[in-house]
C-alpha atoms as a PDB file:
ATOM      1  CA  UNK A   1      19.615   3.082  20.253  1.00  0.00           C
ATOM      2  CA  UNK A   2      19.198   4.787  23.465  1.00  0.00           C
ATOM      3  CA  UNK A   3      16.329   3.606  24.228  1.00  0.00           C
ATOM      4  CA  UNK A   4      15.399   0.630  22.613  1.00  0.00           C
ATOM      5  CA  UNK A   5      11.790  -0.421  23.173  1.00  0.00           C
ATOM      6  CA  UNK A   6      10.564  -4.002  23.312  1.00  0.00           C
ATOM      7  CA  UNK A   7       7.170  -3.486  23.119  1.00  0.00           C
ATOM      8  CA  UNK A   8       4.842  -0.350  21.807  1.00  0.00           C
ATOM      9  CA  UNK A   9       3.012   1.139  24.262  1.00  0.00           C
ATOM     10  CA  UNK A  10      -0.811   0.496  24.203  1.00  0.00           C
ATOM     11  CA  UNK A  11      -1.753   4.063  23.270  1.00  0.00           C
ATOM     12  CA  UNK A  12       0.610   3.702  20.123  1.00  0.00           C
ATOM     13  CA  UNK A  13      -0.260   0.267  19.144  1.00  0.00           C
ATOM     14  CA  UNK A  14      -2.750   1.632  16.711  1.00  0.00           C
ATOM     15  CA  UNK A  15      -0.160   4.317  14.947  1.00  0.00           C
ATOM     16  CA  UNK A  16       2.518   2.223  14.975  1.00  0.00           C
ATOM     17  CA  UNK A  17       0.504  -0.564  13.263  1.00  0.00           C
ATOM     18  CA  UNK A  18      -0.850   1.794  10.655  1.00  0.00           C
ATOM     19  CA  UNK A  19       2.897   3.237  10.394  1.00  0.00           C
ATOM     20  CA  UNK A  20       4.407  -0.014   9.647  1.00  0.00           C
ATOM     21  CA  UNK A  21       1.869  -1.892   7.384  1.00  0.00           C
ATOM     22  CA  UNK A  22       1.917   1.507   5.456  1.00  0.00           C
ATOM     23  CA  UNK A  23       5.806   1.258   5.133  1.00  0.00           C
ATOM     24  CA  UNK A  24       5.676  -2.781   4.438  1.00  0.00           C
ATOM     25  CA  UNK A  25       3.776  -2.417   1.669  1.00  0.00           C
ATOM     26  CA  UNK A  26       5.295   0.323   0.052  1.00  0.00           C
ATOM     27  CA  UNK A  27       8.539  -0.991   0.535  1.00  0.00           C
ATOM     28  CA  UNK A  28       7.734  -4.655  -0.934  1.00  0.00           C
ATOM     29  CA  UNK A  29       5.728  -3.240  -3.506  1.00  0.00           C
ATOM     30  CA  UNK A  30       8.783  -1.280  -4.900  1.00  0.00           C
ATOM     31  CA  UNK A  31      11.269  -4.167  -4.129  1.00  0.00           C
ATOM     32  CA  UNK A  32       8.811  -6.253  -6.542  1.00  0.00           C
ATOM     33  CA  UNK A  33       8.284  -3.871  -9.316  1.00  0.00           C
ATOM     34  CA  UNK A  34      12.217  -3.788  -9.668  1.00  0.00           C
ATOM     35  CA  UNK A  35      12.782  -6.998  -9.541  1.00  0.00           C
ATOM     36  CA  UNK A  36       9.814  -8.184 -11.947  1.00  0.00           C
ATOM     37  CA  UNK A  37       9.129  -7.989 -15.085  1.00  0.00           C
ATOM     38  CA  UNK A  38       6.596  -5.177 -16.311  1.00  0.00           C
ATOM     39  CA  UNK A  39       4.057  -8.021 -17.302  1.00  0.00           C
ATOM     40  CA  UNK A  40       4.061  -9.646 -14.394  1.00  0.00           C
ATOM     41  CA  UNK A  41       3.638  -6.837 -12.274  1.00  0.00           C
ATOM     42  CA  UNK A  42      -0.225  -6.983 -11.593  1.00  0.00           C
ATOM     43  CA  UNK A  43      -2.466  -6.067  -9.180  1.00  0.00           C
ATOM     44  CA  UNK A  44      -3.434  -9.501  -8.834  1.00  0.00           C
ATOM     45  CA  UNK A  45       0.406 -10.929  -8.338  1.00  0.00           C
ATOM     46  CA  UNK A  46       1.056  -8.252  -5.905  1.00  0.00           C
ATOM     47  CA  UNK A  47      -1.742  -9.271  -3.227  1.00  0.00           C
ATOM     48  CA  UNK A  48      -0.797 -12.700  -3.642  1.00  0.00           C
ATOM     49  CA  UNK A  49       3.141 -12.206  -3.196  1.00  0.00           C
ATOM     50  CA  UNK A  50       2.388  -9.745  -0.609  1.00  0.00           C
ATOM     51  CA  UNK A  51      -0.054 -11.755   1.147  1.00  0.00           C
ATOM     52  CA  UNK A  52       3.451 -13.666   2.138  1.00  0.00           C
ATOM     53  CA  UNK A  53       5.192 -13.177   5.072  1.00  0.00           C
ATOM     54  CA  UNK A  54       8.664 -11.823   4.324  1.00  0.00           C
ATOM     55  CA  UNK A  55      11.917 -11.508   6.484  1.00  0.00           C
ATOM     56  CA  UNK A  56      10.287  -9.864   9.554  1.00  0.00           C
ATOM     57  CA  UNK A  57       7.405  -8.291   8.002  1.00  0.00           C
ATOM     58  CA  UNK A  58       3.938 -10.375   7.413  1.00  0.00           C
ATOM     59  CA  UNK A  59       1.841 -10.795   4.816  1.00  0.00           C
ATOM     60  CA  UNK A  60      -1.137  -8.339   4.170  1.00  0.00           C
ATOM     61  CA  UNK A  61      -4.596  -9.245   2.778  1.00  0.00           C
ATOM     62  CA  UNK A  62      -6.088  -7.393  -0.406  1.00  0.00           C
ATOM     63  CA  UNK A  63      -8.344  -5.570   1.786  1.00  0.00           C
ATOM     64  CA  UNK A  64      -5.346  -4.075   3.833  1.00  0.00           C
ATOM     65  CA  UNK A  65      -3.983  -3.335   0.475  1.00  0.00           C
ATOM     66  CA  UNK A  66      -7.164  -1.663  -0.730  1.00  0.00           C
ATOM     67  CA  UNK A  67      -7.746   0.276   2.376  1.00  0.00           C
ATOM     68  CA  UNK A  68      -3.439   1.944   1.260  1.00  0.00           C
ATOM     69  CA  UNK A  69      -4.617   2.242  -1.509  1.00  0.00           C
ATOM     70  CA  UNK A  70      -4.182   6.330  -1.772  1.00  0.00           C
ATOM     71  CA  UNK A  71      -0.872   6.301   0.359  1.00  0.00           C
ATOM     72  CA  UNK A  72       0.478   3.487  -1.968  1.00  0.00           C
ATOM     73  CA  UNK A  73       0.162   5.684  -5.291  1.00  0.00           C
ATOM     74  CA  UNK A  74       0.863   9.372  -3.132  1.00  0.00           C
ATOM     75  CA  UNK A  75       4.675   7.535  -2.768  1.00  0.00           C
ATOM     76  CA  UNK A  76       4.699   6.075  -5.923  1.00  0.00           C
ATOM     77  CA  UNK A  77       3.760   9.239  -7.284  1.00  0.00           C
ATOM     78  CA  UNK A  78       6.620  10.932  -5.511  1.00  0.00           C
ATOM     79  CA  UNK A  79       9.686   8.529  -6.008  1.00  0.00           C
ATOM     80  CA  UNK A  80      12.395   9.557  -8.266  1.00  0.00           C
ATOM     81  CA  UNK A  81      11.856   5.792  -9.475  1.00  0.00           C
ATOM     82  CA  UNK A  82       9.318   4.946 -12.169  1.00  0.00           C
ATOM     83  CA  UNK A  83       9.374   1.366 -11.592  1.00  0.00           C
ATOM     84  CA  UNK A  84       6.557   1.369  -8.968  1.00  0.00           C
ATOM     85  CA  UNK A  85       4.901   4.156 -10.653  1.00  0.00           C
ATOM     86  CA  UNK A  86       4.471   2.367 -13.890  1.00  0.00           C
ATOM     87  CA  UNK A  87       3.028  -1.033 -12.831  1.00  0.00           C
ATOM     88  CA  UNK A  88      -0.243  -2.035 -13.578  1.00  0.00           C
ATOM     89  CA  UNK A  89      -0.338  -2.559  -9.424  1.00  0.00           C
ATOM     90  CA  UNK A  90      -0.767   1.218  -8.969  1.00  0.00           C
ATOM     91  CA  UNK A  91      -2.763   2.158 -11.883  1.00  0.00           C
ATOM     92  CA  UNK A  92      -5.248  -0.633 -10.375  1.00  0.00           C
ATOM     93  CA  UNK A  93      -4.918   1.245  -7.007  1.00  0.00           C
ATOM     94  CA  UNK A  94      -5.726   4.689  -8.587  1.00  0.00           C
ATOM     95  CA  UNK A  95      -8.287   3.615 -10.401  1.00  0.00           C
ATOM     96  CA  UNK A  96      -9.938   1.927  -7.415  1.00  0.00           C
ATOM     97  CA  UNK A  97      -9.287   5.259  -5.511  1.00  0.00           C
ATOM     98  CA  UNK A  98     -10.474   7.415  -8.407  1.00  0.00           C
ATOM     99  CA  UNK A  99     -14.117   5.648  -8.473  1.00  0.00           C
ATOM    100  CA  UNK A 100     -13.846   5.747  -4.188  1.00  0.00           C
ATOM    101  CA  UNK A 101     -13.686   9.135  -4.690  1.00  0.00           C
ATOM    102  CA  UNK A 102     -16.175  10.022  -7.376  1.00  0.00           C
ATOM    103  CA  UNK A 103     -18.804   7.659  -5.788  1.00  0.00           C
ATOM    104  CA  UNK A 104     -18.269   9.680  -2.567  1.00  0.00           C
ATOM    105  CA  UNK A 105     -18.842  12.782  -4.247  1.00  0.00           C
ATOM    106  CA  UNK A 106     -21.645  11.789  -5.764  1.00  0.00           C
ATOM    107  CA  UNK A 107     -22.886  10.170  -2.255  1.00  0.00           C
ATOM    108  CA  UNK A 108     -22.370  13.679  -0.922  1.00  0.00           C
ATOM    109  CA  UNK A 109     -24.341  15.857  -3.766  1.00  0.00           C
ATOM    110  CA  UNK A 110     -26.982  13.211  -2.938  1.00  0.00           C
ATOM    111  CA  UNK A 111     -27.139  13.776   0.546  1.00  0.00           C
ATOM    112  CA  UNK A 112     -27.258  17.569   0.294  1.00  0.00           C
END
């Protein structure tokens, strides 16, 4: 690189965080739903395996999880790959963001 940086400046910290937990996830998720059986492939043995540190990227709680929810299905939804798609992982996640979004709604029409 050019310009390699050692450390992320303090105005990025926050979008480079966000960038990489984003790309973590995503990235172990897939890496797990090939390499697993369809079964086993469960909301539930996601958080835990990827509440595991691995190689040089940590481990992530079920609330960091939950709070990627929509970006996690938006590029599972897009891969050329069904394997992520397809797991009982993501249909957990858009379920969870379908009700999010129909209890907002319905928060809103409240309000109004």
């Amino acid at each position: 690189s050019l310009f390699p940086c050692a450390k992320v400046g303090a105005g990025y910290e926050r979008v480079h965080g966000l960038a990489r937990r984003r790309f973590e996830i995503c990235a172990r998720a897939f890496i797990l739903a090939v390499e697993m059986e369809p079964k086993q492939c469960t909301f539930k043995a996601f958080v835990a395996l990827l509440a595991q540190p691995y190689g040089e990227m940590r481990g992530y709680s079920e609330k960091e999880i939950i709070a990627e929810r929509r970006f996690i299905v938006e590029q599972a939804n897009s891969m050329q790959d069904p394997n992520l798609k397809a797991t009982k992982f993501v249909r957990f996640l858009r379920d969870r963001d379908a009700k999010s979004s129909a209890a907002a709604a319905a928060a809103a029409a409240a309000a109004a």
